[in-house]
C-alpha atoms as a PDB file:
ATOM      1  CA  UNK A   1       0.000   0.000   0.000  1.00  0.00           C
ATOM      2  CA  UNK A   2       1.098   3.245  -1.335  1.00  0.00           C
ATOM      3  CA  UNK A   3       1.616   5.858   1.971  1.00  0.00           C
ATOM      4  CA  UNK A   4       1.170  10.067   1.512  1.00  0.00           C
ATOM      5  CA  UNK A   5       3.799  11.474   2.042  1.00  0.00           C
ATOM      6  CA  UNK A   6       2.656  13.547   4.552  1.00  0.00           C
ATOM      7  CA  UNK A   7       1.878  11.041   6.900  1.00  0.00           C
ATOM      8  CA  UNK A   8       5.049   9.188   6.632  1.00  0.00           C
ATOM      9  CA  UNK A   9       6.776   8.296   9.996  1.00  0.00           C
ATOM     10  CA  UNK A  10       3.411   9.060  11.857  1.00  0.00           C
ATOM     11  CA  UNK A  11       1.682   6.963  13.767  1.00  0.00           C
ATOM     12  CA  UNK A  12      -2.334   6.273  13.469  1.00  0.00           C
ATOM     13  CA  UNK A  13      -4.286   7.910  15.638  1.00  0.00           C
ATOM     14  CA  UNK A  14      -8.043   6.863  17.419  1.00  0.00           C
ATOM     15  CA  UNK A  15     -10.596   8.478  19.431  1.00  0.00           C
ATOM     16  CA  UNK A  16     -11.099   5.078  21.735  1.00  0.00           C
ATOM     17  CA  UNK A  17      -8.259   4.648  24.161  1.00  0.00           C
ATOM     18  CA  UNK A  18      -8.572   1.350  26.066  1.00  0.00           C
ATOM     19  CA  UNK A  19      -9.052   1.340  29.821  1.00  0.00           C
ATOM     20  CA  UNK A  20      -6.621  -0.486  32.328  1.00  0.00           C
ATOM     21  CA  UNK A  21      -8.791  -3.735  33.711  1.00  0.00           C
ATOM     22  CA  UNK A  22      -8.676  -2.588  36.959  1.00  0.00           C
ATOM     23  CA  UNK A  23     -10.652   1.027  36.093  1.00  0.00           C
ATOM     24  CA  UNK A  24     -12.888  -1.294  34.565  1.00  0.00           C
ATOM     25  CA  UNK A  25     -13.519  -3.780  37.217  1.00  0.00           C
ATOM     26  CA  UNK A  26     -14.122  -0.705  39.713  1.00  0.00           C
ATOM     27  CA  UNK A  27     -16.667   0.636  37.657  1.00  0.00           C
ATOM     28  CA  UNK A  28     -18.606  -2.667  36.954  1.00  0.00           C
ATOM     29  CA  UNK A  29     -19.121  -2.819  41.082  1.00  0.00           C
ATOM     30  CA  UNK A  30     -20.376   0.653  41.011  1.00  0.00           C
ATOM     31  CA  UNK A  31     -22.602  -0.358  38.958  1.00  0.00           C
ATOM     32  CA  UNK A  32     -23.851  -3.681  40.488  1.00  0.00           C
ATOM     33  CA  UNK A  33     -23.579  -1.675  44.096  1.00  0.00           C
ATOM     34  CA  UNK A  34     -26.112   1.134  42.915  1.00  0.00           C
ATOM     35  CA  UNK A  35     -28.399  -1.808  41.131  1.00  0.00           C
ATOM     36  CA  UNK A  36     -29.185  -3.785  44.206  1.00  0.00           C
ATOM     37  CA  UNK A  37     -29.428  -0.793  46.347  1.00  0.00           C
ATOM     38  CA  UNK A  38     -32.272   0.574  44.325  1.00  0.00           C
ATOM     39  CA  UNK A  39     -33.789  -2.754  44.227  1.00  0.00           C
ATOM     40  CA  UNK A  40     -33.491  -3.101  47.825  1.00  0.00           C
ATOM     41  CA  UNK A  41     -35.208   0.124  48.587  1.00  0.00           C
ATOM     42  CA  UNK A  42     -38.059  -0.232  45.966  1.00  0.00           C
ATOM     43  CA  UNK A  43     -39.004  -3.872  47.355  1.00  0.00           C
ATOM     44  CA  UNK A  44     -38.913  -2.009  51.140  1.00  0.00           C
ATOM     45  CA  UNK A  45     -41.011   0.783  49.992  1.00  0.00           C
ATOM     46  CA  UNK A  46     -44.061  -1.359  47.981  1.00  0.00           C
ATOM     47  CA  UNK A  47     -43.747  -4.142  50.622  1.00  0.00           C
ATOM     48  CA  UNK A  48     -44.291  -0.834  53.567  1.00  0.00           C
ATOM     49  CA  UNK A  49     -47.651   0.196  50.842  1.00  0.00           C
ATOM     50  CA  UNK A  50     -49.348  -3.070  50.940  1.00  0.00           C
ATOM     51  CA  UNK A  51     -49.200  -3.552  54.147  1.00  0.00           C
ATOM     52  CA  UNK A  52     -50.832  -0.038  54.606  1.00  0.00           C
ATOM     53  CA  UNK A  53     -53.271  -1.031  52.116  1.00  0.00           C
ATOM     54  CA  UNK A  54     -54.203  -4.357  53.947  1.00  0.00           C
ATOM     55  CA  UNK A  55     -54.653  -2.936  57.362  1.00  0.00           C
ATOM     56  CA  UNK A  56     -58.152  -2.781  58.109  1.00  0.00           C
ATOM     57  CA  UNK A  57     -59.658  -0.409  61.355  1.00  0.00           C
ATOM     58  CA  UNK A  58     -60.709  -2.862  64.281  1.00  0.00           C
ATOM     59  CA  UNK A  59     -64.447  -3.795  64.488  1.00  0.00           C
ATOM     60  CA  UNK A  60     -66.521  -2.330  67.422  1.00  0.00           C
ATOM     61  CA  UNK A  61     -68.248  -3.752  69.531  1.00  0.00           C
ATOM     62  CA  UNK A  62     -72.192  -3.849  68.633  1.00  0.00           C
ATOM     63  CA  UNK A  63     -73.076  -6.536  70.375  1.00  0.00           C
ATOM     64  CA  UNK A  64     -76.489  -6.296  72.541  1.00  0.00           C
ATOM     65  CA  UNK A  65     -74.229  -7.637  75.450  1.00  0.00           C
ATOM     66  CA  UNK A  66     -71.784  -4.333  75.519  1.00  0.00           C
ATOM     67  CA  UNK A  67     -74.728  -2.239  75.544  1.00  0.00           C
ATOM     68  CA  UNK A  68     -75.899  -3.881  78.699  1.00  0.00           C
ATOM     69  CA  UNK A  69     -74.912  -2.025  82.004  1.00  0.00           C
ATOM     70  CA  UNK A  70     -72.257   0.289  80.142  1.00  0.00           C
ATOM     71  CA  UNK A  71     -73.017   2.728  83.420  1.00  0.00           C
ATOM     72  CA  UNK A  72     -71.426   0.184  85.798  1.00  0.00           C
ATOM     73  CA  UNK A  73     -68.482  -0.361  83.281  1.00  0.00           C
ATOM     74  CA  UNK A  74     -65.495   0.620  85.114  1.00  0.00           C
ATOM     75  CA  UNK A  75     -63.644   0.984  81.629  1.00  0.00           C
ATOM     76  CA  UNK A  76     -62.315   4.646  81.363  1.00  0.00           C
ATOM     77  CA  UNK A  77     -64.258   7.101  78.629  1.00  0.00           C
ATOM     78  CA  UNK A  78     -63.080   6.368  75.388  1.00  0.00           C
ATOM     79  CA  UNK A  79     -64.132  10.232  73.762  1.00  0.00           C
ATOM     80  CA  UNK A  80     -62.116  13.467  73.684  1.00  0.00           C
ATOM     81  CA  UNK A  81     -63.780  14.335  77.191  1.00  0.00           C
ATOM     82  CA  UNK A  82     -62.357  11.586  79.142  1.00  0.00           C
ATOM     83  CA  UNK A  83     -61.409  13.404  82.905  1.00  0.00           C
ATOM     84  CA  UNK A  84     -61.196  10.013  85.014  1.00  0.00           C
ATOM     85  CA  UNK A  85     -59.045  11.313  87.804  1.00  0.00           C
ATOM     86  CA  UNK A  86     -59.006  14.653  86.908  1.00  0.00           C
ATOM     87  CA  UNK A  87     -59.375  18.050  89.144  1.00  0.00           C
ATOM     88  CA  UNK A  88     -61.299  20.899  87.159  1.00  0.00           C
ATOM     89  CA  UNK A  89     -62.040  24.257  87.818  1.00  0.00           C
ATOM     90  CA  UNK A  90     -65.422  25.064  86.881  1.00  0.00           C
ATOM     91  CA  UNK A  91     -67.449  28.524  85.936  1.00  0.00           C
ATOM     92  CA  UNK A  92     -70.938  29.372  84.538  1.00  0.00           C
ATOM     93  CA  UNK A  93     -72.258  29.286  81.820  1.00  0.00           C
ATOM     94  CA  UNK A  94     -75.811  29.501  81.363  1.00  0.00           C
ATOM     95  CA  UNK A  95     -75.837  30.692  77.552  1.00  0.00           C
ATOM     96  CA  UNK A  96     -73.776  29.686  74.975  1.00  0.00           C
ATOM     97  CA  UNK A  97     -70.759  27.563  75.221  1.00  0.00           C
ATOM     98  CA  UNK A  98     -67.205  27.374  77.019  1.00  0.00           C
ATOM     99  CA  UNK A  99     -64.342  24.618  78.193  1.00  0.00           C
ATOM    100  CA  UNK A 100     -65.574  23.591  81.610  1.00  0.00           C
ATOM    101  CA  UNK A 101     -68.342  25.474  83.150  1.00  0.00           C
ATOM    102  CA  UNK A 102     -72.080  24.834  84.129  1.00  0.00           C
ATOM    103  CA  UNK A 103     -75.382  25.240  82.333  1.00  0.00           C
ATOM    104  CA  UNK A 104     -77.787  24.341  84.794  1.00  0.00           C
ATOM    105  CA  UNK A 105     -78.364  21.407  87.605  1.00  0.00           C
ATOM    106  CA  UNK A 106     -77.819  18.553  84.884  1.00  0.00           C
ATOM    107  CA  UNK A 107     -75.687  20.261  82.270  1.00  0.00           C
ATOM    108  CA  UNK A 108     -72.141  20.934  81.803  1.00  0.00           C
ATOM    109  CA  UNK A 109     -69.267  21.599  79.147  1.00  0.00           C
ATOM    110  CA  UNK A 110     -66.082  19.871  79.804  1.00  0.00           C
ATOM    111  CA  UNK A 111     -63.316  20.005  77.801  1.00  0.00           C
ATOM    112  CA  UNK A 112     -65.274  21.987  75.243  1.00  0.00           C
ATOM    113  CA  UNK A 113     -67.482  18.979  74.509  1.00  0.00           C
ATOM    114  CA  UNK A 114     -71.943  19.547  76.460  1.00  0.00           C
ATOM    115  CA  UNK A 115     -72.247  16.639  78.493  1.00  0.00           C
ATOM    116  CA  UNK A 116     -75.840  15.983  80.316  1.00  0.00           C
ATOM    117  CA  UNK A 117     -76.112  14.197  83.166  1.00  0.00           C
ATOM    118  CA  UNK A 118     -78.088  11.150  82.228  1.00  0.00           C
ATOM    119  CA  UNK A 119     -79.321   9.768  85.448  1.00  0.00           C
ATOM    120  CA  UNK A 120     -81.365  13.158  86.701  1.00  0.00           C
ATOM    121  CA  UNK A 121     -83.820  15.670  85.384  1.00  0.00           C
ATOM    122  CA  UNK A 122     -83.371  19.305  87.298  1.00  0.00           C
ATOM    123  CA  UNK A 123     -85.726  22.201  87.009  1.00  0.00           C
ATOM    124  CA  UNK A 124     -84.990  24.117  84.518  1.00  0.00           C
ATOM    125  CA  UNK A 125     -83.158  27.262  85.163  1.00  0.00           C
ATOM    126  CA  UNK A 126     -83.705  29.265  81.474  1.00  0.00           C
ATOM    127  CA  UNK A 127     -88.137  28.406  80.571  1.00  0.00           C
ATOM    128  CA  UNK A 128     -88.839  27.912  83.901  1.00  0.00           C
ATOM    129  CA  UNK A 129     -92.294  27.467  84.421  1.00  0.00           C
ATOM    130  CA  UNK A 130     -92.648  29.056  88.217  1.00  0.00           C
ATOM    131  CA  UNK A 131     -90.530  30.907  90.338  1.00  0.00           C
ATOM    132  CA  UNK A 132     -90.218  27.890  92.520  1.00  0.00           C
ATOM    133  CA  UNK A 133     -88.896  26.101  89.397  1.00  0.00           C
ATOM    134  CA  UNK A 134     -86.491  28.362  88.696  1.00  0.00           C
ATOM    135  CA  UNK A 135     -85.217  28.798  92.744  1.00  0.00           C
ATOM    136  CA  UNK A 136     -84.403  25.209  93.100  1.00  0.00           C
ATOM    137  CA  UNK A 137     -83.200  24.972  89.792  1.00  0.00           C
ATOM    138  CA  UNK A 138     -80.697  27.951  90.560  1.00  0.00           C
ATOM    139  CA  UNK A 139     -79.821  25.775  93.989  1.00  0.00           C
ATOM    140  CA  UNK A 140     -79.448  22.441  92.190  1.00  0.00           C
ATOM    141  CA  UNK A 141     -76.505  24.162  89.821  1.00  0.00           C
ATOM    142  CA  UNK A 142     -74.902  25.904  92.717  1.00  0.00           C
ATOM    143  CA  UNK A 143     -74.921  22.091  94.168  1.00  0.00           C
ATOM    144  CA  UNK A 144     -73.678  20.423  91.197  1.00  0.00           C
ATOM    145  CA  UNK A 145     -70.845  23.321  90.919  1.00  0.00           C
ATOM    146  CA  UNK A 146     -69.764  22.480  94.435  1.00  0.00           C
ATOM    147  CA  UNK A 147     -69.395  18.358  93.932  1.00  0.00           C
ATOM    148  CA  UNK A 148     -68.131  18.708  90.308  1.00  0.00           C
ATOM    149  CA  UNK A 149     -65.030  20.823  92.200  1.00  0.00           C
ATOM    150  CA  UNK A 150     -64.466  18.741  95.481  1.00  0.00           C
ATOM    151  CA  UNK A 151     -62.848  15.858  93.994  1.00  0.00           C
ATOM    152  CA  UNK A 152     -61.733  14.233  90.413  1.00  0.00           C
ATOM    153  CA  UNK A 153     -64.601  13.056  87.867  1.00  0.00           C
ATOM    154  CA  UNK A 154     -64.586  10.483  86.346  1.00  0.00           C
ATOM    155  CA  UNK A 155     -67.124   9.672  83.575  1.00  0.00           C
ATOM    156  CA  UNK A 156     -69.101   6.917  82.689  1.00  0.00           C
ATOM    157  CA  UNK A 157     -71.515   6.105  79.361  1.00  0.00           C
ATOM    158  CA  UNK A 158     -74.763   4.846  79.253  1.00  0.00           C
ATOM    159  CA  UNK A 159     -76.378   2.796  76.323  1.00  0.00           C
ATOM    160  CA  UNK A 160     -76.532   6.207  74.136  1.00  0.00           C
ATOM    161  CA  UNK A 161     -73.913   8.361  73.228  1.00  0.00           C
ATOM    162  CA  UNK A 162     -75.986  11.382  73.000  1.00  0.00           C
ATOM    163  CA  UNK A 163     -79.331  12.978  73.091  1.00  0.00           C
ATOM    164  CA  UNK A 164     -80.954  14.534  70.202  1.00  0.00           C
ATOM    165  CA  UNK A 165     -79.546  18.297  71.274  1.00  0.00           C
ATOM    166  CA  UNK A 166     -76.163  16.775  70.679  1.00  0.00           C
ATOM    167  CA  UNK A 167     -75.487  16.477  74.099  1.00  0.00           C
ATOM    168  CA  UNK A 168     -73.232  13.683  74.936  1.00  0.00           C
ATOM    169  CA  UNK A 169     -74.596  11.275  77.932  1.00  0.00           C
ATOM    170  CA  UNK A 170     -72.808  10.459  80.644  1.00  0.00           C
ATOM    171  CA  UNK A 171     -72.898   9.424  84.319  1.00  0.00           C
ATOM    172  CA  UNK A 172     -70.864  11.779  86.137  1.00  0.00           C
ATOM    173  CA  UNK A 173     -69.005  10.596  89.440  1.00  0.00           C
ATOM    174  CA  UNK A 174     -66.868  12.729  91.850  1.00  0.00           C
ATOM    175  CA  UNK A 175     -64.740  10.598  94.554  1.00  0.00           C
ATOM    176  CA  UNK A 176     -66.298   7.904  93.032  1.00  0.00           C
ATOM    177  CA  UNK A 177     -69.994   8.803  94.029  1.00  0.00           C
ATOM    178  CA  UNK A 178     -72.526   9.419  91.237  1.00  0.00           C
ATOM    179  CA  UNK A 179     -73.319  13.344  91.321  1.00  0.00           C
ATOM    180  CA  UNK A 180     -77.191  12.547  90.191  1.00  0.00           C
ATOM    181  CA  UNK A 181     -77.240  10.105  93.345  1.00  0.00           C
ATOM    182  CA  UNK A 182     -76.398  12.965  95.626  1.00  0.00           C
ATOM    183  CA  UNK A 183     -78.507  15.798  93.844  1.00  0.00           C
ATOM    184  CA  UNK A 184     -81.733  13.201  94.221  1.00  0.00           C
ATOM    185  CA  UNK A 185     -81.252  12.496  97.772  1.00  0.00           C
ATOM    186  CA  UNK A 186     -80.607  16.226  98.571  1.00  0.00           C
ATOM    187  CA  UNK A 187     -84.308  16.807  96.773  1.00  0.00           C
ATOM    188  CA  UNK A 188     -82.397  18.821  93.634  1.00  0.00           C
ATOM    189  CA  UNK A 189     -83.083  16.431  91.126  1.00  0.00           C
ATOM    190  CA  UNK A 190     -84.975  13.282  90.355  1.00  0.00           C
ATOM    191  CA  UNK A 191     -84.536  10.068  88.466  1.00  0.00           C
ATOM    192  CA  UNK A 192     -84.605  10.727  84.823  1.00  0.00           C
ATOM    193  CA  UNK A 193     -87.251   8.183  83.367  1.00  0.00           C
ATOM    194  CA  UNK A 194     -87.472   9.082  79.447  1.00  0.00           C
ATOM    195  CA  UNK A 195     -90.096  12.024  79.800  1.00  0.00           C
ATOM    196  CA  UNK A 196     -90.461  15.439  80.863  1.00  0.00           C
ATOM    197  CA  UNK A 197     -92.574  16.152  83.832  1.00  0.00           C
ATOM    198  CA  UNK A 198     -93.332  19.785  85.603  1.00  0.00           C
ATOM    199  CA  UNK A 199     -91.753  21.115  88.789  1.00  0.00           C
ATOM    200  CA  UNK A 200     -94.363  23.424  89.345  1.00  0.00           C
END
């Protein structure tokens, strides 16, 4: 083969140059290192999602059974107002709302949530329908403001969470005595039967 002249004596020249082995073997592990990393990752974050996916939310209970007695059910309140063992301070409130004050004799807010008493009736303090009405009404919520603040409460739920005002239900107890027990004996309440009857 004929050469040029000009490119006598030189020697050809290429664009690929050819990597030592052990550049080569380096980079191969790289590789394989970054490969089963991302693998490894992946698999823990799809395996983490399924498992969210499959958890289900536990079952209440709805039995007839753990309806029965649920005031003598020593297990704490389950709600946003639980206060077993807990001091409060208490105020008044006989209109509108607050955190922890007192309607009337069977009527509180605690912990920003209206709670009535579900084992009494009181007169009513707001429509009453006779002055006597409204004086023991006005003594029964001076009564229940002095037992709600001599001890901790503890609350207790009945077979309804709430009455159709939105009130939630509860028995209330104070040094582990039921606060309708002592209103009724002290003649400031009576037993709540279902119905509405008139104090005057």
């Amino acid at each position: 083969m004929r050469r040029n002249r000009y490119s006598r004596g030189r020697r050809p020249t290429s664009t690929y140059t050819k990597q030592p082995r052990p550049v080569r073997r380096a980079g191969a592990l790289l590789f394989l290192a970054t490969f089963v990393l991302t693998v490894g990752v992946a698999q823990a974050y799809f395996s983490g999602w399924f498992a969210r996916k499959s958890e289900q939310p536990l079952p209440l209970a709805t039995s007839a059974a753990a309806q029965i007695n649920r005031g003598n059910d020593p297990t704490p309140e389950p709600s946003a107002i639980k206060a077993n063992g807990e001091r409060i301070d208490f105020s008044f409130c006989h209109t509108g709302g607050g955190e922890n004050c007192i309607v009337d004799g069977d009527t509180i807010w605690l912990h920003g949530t209206k709670i009535r008493i579900a084992d009494i009736d009181t007169p009513e303090t707001h429509n009453s329908g006779c002055s006597a009405e409204k004086e023991l009404g006005d003594r029964a919520t001076e009564r229940l403001h002095q037992l709600l603040e001599s001890g901790p409460i503890e609350l207790r739920p009945i077979d309804r969470d709430e009455d159709r005002y939105g009130r939630k239900l509860r028995i209330i107890n104070v040094n582990g005595q039921s606060v309708g027990d002592t209103l009724v004996e002290e003649g400031l309440a009576r037993r709540y039967d279902g119905g509405r009857r008139p104090w005057c």
